[in-house]
C-alpha atoms as a PDB file:
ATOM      1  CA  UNK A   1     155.479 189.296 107.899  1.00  0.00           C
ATOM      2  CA  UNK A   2     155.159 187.191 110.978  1.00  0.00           C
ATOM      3  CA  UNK A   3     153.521 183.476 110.505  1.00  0.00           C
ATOM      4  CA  UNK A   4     152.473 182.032 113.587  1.00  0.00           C
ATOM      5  CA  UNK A   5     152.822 177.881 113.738  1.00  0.00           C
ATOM      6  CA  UNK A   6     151.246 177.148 117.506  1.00  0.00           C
ATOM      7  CA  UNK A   7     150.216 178.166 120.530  1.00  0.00           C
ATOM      8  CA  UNK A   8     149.798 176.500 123.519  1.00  0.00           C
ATOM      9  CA  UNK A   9     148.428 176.720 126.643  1.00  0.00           C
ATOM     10  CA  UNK A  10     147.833 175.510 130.028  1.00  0.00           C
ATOM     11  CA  UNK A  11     146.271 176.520 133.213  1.00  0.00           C
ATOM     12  CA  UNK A  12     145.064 179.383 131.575  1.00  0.00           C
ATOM     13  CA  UNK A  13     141.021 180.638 132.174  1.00  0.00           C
ATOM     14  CA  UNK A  14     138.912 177.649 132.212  1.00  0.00           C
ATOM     15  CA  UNK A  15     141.738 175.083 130.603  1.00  0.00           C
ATOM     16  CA  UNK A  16     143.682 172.413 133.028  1.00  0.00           C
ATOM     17  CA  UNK A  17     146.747 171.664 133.731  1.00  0.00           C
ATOM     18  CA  UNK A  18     146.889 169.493 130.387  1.00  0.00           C
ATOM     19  CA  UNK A  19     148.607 171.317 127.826  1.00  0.00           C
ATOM     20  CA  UNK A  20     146.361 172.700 124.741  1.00  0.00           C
ATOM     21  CA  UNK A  21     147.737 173.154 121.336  1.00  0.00           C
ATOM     22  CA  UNK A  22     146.598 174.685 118.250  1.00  0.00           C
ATOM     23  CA  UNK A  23     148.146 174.336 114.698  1.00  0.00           C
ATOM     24  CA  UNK A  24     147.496 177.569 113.287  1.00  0.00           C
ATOM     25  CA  UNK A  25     149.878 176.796 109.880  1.00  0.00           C
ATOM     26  CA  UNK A  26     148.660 173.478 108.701  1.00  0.00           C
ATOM     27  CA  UNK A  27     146.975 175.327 105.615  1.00  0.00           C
ATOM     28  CA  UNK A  28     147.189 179.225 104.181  1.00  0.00           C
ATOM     29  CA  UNK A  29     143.907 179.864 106.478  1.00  0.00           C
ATOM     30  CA  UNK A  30     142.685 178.307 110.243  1.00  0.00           C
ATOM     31  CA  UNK A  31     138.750 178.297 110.373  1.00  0.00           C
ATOM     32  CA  UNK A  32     138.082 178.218 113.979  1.00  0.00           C
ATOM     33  CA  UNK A  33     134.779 176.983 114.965  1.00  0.00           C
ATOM     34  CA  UNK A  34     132.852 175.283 117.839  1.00  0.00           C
ATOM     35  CA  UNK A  35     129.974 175.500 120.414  1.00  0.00           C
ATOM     36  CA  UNK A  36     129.711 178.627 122.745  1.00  0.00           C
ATOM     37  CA  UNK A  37     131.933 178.049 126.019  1.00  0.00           C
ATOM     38  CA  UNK A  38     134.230 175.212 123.936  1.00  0.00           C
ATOM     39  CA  UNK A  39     137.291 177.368 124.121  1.00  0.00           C
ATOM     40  CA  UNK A  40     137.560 179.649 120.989  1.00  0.00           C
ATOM     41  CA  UNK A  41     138.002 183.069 122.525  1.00  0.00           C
ATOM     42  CA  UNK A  42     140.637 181.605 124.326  1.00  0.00           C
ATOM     43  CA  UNK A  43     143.056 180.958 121.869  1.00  0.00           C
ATOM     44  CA  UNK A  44     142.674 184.575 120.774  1.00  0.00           C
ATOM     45  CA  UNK A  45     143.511 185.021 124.490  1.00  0.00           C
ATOM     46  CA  UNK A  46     146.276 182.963 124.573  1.00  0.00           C
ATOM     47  CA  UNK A  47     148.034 184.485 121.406  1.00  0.00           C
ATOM     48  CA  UNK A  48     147.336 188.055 122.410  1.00  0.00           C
ATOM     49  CA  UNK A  49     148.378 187.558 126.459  1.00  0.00           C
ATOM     50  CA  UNK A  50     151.723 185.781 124.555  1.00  0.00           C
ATOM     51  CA  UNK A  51     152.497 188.651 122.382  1.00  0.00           C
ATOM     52  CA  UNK A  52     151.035 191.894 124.451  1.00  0.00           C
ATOM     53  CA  UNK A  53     151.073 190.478 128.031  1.00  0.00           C
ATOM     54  CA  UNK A  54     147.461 190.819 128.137  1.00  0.00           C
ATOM     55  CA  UNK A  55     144.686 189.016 127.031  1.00  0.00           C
ATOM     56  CA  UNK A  56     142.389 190.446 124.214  1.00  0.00           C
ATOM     57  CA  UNK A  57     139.107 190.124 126.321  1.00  0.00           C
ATOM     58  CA  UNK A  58     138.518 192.436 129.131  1.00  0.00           C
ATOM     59  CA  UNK A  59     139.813 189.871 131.932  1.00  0.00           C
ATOM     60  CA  UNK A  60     142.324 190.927 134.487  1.00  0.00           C
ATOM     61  CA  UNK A  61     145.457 188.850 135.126  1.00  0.00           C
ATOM     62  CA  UNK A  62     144.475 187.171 138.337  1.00  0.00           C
ATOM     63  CA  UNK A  63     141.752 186.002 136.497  1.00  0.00           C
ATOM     64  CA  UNK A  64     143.632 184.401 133.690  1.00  0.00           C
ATOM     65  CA  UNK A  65     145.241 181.598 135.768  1.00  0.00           C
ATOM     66  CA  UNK A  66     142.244 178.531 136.300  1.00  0.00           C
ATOM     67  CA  UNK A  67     140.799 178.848 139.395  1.00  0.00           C
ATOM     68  CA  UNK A  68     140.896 174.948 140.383  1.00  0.00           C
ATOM     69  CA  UNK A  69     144.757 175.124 139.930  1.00  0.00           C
ATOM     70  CA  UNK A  70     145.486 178.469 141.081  1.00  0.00           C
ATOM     71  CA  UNK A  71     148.954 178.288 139.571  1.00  0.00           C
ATOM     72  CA  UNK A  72     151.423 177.754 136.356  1.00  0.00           C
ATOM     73  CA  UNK A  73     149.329 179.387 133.879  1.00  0.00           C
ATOM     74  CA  UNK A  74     151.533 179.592 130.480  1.00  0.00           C
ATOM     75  CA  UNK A  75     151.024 180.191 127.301  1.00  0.00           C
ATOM     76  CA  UNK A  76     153.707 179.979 124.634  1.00  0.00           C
ATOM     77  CA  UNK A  77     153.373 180.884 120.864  1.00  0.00           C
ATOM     78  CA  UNK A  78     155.627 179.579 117.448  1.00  0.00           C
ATOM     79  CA  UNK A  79     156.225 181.612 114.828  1.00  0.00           C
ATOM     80  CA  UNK A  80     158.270 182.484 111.770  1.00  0.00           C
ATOM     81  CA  UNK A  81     159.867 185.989 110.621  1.00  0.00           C
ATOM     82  CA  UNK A  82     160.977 186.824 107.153  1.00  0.00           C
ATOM     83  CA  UNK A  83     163.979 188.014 108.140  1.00  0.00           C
END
């Protein structure tokens, strides 16, 4: 079983260069929840463009780096194995 701690981000779709960082094993379950456009798709996008080298929406990887910055789009995941 694979238990993911963080992932972070930066550059990446409509994020700066300021690095963004989700807990995702503070408590047995993450609720997450916000306004349309605030970000929560892309932390699916994130995790899945970490672990599959593409992102779980239909976006194209020229489009995944912000277009203001143009560059160093990176995403980086924690987890745990048992094993």
């Amino acid at each position: 079983m694979i238990h993911f701690s963080t992932v972070t981000w930066r550059n990446f779709l409509s994020t700066g260069n300021a690095a963004n960082t989700v807990q995702l094993d503070a408590a047995p379950t993450t609720l997450i929840m916000g306004k349309n456009g605030h970000g929560k798709s892309t932390i699916l996008d994130a995790l899945c463009f970490c672990l599959y080298g593409k992102p779980f929406r239909n976006v194209s990887k020229h489009q995944l780096t912000n277009s203001k910055n143009g560059k160093n789009a990176s995403t980086e995941v924690s987890f745990n194995t048992q094993g």
